[in-house]
PDB file of N, CA and C in Angstrom:
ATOM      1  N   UNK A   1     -26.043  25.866  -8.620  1.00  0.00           N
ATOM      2  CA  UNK A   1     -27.406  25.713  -8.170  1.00  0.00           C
ATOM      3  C   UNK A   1     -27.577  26.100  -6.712  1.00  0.00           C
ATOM      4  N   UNK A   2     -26.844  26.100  -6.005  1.00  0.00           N
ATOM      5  CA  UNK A   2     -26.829  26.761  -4.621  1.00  0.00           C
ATOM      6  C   UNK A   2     -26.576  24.866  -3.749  1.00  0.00           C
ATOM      7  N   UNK A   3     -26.563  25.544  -2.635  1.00  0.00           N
ATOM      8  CA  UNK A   3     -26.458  24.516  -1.309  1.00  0.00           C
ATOM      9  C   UNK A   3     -27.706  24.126  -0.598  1.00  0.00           C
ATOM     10  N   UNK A   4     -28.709  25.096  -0.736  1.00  0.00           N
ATOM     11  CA  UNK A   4     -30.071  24.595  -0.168  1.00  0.00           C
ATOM     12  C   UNK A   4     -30.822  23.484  -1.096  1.00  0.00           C
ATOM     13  N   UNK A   5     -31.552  22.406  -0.486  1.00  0.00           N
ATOM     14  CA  UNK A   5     -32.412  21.562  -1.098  1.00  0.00           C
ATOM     15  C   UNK A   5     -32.983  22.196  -2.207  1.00  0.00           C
ATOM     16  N   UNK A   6     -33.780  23.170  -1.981  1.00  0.00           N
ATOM     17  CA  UNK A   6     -34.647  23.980  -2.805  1.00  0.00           C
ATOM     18  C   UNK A   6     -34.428  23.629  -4.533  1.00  0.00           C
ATOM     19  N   UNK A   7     -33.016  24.352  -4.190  1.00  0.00           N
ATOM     20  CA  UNK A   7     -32.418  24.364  -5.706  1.00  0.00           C
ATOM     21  C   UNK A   7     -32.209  23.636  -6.360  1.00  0.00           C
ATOM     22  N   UNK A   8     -31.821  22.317  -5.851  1.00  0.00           N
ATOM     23  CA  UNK A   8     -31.865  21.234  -6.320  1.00  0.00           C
ATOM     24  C   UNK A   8     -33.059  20.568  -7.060  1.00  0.00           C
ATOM     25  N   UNK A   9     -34.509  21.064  -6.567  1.00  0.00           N
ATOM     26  CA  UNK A   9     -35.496  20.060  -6.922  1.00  0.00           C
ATOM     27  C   UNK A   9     -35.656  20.490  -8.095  1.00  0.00           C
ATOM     28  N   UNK A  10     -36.162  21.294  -9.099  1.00  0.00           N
ATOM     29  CA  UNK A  10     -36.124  21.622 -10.516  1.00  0.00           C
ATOM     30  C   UNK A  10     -35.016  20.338 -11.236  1.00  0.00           C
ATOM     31  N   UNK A  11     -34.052  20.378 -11.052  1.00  0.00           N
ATOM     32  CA  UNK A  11     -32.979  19.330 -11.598  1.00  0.00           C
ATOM     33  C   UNK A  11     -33.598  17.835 -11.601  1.00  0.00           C
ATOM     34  N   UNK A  12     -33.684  17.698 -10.017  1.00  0.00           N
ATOM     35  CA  UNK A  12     -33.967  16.340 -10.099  1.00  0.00           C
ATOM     36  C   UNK A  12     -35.225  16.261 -10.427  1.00  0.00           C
ATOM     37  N   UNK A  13     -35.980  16.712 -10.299  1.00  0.00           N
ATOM     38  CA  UNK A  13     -37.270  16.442 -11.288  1.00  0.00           C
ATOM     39  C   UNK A  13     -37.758  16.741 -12.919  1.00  0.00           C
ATOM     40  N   UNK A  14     -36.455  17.112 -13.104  1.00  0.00           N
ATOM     41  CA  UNK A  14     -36.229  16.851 -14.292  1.00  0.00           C
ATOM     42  C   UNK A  14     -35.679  15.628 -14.358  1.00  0.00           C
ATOM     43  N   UNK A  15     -34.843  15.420 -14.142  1.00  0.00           N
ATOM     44  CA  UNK A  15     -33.887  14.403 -14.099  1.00  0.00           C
ATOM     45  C   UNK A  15     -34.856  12.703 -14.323  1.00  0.00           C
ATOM     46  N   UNK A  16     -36.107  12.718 -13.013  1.00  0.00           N
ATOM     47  CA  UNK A  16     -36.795  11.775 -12.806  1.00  0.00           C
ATOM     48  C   UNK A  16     -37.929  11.604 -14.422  1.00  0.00           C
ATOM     49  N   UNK A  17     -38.053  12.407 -14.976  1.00  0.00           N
ATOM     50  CA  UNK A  17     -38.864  12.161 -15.758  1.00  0.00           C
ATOM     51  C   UNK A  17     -38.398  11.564 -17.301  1.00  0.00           C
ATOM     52  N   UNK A  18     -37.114  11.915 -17.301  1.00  0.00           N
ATOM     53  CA  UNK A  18     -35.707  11.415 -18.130  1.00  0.00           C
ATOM     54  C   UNK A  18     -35.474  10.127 -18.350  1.00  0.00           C
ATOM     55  N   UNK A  19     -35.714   9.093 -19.484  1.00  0.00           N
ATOM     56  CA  UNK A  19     -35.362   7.825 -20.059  1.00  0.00           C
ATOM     57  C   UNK A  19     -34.089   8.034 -19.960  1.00  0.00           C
ATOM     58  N   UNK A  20     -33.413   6.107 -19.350  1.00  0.00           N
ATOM     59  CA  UNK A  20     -32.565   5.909 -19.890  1.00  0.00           C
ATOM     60  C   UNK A  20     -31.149   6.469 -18.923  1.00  0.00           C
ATOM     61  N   UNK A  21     -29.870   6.050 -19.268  1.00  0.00           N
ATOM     62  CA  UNK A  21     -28.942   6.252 -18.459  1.00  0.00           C
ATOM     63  C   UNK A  21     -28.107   7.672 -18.333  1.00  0.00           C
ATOM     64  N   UNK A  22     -28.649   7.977 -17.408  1.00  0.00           N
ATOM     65  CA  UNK A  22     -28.415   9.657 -16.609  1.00  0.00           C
ATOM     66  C   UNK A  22     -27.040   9.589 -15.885  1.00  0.00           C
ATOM     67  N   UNK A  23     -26.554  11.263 -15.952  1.00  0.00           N
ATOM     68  CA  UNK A  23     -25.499  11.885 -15.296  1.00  0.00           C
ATOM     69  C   UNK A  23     -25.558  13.056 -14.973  1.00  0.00           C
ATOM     70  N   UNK A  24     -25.553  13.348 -13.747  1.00  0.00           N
ATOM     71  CA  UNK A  24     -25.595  14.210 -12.867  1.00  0.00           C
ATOM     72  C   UNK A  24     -24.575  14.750 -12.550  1.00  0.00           C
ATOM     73  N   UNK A  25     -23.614  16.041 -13.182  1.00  0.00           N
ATOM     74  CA  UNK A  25     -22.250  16.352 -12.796  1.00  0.00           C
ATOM     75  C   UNK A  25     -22.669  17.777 -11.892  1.00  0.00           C
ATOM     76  N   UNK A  26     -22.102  17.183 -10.586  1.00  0.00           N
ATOM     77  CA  UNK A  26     -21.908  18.373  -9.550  1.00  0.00           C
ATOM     78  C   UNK A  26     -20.557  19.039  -9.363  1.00  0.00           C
ATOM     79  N   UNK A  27     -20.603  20.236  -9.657  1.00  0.00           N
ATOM     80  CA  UNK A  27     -19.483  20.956  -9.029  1.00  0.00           C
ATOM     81  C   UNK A  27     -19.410  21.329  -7.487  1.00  0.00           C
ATOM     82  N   UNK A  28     -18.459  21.003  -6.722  1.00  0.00           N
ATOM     83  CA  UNK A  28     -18.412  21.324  -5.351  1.00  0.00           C
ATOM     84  C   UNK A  28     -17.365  22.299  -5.231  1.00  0.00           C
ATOM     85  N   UNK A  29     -17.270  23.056  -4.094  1.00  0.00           N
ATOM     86  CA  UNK A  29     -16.259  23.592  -3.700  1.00  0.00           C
ATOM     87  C   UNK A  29     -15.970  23.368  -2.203  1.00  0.00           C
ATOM     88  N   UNK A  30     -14.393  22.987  -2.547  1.00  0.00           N
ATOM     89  CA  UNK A  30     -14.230  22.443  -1.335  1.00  0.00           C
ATOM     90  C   UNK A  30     -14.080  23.523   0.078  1.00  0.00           C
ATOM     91  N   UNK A  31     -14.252  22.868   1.159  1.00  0.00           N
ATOM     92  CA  UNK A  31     -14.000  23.595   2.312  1.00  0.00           C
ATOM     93  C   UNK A  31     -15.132  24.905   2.721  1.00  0.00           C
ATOM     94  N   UNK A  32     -15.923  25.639   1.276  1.00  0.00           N
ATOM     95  CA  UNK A  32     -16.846  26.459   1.923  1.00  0.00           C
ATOM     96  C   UNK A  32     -17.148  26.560   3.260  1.00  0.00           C
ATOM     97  N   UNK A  33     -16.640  27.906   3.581  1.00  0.00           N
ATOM     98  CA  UNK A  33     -17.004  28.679   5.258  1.00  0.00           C
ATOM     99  C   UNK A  33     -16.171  28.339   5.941  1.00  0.00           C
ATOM    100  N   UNK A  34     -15.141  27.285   5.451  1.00  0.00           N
ATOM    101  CA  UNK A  34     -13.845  27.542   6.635  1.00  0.00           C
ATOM    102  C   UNK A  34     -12.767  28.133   5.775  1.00  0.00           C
ATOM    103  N   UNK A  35     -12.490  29.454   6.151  1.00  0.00           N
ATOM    104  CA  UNK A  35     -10.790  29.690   5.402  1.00  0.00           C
ATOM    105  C   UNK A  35      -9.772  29.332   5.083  1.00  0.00           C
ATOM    106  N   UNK A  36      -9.414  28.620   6.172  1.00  0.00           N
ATOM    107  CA  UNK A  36      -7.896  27.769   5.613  1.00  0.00           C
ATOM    108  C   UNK A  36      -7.934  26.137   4.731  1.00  0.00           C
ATOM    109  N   UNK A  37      -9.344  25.800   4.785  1.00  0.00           N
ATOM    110  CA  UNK A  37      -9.930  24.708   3.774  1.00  0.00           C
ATOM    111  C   UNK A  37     -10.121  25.325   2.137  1.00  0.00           C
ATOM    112  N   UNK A  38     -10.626  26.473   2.249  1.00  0.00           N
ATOM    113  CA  UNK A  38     -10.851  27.203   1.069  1.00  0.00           C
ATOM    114  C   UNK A  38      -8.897  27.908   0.324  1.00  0.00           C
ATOM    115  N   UNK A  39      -8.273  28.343   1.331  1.00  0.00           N
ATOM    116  CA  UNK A  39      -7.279  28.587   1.037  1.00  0.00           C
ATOM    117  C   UNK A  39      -6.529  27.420   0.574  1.00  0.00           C
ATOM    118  N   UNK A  40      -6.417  26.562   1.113  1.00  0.00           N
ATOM    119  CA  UNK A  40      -6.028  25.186   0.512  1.00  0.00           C
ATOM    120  C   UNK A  40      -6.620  23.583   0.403  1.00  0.00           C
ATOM    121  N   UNK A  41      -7.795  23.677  -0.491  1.00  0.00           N
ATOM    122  CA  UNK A  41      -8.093  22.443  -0.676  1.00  0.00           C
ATOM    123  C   UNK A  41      -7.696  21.179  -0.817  1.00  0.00           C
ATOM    124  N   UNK A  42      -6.381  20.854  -1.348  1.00  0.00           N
ATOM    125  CA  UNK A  42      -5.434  19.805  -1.358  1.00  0.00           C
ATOM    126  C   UNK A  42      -5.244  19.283  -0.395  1.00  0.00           C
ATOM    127  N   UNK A  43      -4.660  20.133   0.726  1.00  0.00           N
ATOM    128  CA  UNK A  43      -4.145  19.713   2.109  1.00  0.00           C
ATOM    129  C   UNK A  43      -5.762  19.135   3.052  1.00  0.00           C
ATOM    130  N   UNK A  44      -6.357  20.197   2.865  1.00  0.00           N
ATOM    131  CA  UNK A  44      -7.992  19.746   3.882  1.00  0.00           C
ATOM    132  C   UNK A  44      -8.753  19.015   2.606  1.00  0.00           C
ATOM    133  N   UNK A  45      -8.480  17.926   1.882  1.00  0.00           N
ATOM    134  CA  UNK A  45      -8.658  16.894   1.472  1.00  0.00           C
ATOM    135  C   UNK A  45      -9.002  16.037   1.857  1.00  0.00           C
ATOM    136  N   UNK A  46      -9.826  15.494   3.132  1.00  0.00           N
ATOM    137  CA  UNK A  46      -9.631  14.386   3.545  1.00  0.00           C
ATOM    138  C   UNK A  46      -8.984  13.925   4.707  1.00  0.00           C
ATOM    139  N   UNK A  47      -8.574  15.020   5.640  1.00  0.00           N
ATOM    140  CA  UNK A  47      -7.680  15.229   6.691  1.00  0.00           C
ATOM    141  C   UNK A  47      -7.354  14.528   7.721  1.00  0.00           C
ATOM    142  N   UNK A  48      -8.115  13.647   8.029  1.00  0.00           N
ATOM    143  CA  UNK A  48      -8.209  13.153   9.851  1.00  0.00           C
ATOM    144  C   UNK A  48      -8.788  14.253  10.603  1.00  0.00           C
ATOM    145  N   UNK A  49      -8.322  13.779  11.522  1.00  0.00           N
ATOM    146  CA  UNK A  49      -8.541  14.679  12.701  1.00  0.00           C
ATOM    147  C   UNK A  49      -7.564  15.831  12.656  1.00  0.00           C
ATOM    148  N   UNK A  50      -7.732  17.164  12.872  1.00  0.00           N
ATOM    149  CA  UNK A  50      -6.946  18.006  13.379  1.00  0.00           C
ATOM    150  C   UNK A  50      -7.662  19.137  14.068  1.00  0.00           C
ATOM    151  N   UNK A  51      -7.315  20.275  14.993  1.00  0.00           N
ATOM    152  CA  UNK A  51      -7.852  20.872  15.792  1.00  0.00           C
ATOM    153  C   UNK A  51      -8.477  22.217  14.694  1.00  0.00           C
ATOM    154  N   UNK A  52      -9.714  22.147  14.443  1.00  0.00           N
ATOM    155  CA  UNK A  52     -10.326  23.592  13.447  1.00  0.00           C
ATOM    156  C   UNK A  52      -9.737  24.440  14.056  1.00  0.00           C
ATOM    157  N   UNK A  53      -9.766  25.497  14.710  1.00  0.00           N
ATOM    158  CA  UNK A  53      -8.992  26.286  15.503  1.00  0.00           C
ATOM    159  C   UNK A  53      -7.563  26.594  15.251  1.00  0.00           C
ATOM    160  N   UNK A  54      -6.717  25.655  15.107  1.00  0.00           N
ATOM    161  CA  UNK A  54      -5.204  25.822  14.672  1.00  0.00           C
ATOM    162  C   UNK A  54      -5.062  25.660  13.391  1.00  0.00           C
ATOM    163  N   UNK A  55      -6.070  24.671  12.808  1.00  0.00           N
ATOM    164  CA  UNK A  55      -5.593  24.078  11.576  1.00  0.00           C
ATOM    165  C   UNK A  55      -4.682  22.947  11.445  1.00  0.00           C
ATOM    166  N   UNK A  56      -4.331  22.194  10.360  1.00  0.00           N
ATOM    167  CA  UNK A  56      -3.526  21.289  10.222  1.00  0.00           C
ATOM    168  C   UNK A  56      -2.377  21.789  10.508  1.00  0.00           C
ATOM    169  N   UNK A  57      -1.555  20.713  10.975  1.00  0.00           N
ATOM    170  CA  UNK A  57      -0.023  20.774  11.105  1.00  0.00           C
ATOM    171  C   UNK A  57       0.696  20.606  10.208  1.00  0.00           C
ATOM    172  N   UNK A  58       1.382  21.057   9.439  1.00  0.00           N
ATOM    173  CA  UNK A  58       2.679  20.098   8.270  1.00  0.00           C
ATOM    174  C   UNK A  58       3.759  19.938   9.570  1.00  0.00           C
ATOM    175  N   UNK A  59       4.147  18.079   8.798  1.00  0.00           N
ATOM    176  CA  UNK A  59       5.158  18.069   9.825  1.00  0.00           C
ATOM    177  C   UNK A  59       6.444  18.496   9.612  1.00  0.00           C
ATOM    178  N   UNK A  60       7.281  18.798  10.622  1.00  0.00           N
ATOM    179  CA  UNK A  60       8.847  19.084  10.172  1.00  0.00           C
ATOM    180  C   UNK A  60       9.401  18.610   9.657  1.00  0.00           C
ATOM    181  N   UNK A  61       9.260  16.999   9.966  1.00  0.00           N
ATOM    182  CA  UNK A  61      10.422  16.294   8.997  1.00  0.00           C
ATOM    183  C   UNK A  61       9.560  15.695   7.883  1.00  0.00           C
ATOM    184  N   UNK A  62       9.612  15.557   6.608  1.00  0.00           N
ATOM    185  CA  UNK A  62       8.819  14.490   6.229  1.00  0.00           C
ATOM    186  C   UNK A  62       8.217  12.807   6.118  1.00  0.00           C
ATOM    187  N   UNK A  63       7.236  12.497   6.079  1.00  0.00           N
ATOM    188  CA  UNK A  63       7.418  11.051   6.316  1.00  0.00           C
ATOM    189  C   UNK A  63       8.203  10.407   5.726  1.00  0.00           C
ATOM    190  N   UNK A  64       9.015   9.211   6.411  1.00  0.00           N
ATOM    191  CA  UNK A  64       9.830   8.345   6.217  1.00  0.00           C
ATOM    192  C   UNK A  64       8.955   7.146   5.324  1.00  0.00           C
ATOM    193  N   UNK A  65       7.607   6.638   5.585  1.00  0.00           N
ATOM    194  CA  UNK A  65       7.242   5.468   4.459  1.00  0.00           C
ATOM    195  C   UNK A  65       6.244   6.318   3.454  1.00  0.00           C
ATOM    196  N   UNK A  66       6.142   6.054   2.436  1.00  0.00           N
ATOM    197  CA  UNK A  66       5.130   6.212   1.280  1.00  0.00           C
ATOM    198  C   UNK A  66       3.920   6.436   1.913  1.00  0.00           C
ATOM    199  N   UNK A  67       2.939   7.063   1.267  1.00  0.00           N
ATOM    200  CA  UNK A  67       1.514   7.416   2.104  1.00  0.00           C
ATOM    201  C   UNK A  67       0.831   6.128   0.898  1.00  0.00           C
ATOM    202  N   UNK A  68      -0.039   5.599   1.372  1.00  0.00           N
ATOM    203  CA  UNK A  68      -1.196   5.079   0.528  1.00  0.00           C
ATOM    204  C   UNK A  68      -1.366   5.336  -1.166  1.00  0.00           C
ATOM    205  N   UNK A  69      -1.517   6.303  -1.374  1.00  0.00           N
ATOM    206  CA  UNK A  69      -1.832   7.187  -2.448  1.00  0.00           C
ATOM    207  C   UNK A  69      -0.643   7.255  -3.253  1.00  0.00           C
ATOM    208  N   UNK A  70       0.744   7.183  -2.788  1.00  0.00           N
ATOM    209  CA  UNK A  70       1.705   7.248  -3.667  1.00  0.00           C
ATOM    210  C   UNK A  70       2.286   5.302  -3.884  1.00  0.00           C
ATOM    211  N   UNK A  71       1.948   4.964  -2.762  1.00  0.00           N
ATOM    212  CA  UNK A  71       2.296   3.279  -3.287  1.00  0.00           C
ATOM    213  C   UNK A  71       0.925   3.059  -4.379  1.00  0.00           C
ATOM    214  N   UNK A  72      -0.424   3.054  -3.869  1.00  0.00           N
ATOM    215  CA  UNK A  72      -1.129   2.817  -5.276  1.00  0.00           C
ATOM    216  C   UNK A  72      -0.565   3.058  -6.642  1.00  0.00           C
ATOM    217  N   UNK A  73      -0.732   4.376  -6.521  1.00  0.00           N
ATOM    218  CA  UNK A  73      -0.333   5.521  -8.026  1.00  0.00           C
ATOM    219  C   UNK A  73       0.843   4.895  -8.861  1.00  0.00           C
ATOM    220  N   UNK A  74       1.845   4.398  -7.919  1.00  0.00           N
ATOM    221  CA  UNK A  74       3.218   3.970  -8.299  1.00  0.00           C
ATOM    222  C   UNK A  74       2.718   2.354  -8.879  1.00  0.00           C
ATOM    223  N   UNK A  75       2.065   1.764  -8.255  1.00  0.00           N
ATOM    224  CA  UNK A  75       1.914  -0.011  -8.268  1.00  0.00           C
ATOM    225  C   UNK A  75       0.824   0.495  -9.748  1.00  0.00           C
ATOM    226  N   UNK A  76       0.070   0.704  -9.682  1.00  0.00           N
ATOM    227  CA  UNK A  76      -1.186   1.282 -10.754  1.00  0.00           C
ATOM    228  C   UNK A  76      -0.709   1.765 -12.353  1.00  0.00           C
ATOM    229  N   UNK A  77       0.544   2.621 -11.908  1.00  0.00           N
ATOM    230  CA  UNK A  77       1.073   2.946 -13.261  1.00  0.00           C
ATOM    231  C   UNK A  77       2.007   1.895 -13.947  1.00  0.00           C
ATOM    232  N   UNK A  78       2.760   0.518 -13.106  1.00  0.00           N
ATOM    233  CA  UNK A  78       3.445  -0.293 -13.855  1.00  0.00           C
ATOM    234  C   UNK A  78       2.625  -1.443 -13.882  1.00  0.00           C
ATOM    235  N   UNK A  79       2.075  -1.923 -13.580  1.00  0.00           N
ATOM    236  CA  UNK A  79       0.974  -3.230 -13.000  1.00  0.00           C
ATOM    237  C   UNK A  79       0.605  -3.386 -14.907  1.00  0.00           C
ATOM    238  N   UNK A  80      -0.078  -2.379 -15.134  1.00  0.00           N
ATOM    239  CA  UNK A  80      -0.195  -2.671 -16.582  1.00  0.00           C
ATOM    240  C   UNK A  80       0.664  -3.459 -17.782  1.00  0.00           C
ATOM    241  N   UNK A  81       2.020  -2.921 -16.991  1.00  0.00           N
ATOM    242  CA  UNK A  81       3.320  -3.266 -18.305  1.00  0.00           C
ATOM    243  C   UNK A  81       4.031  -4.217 -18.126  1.00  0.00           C
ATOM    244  N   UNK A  82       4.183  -5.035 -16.423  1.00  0.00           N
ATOM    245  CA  UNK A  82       4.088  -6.206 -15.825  1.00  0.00           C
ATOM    246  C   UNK A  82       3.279  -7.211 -15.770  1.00  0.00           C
ATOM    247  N   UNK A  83       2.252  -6.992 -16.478  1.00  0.00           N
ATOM    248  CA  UNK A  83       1.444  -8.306 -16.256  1.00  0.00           C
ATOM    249  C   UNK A  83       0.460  -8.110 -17.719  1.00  0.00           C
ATOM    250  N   UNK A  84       0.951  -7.907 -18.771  1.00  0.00           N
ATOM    251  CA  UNK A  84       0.366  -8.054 -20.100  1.00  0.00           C
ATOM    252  C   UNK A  84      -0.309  -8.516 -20.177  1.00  0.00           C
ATOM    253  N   UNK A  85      -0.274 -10.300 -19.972  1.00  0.00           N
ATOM    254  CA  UNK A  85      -1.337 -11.203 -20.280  1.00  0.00           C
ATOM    255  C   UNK A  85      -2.100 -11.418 -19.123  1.00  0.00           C
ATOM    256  N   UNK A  86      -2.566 -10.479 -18.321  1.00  0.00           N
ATOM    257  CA  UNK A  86      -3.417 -10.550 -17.016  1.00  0.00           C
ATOM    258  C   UNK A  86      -5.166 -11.195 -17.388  1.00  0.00           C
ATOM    259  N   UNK A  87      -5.313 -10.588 -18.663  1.00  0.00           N
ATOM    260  CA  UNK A  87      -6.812 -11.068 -18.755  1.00  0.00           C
ATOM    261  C   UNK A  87      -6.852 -12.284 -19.989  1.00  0.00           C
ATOM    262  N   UNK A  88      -5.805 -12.942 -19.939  1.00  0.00           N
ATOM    263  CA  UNK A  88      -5.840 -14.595 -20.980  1.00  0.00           C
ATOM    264  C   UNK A  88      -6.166 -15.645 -19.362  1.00  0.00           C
TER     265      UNK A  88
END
C-alpha cells in the first residue's frame, strides 16, 4: 500500500465500516533507505545505539553471558515440561 498516509485511508475506511473482530496484517520492510539495515535486517533489529555512519560493530570476541532472548527462548521451551500441573 505504500508509506504515505494517503494509501492507507481506503483500507481503514473500509476497515471502520466492518462488524465485528478485525485484522489488519501489515507487511513492513525493515530498514527502508538505509543500506546496511536493508542489507541486514536481523542485526539492525532493534539495535541500541550505534553510529549511522559506520554502522554496527560485531564484536571480536563473543559475549561471555546469554543475551535476553536466548535465556527466555531456552526457559520458554522447557517451563512447559517442568511444570505440567502449572494450571491445577
Amino acid at each position: 500500500m505504500g508509506t504515505t498516509w494517503m494509501h492507507w485511508c481506503p483500507t481503514l475506511q473500509n476497515l471502520r465500516e466492518m462488524r465485528g473482530p478485525l485484522f489488519l496484517h501489515v507487511i513492513t520492510r525493515k530498514g527502508q533507505g538505509y543500506k546496511l539495515a536493508e542489507s541486514d535486517p536481523v542485526l539492525y533489529h532493534g539495535p541500541g545505539k550505534f553510529d549511522p555512519a559506520e554502522g554496527i560493530k560485531r564484536p571480536l570476541t563473543p559475549p561471555t553471558k546469554p543475551t535476553y532472548t536466548q535465556v527466555f527462548s531456552t526457559g520458554s521451551a522447557t517451563w512447559p515440561r517442568s511444570s505440567r500441573d502449572w494450571w491445577r
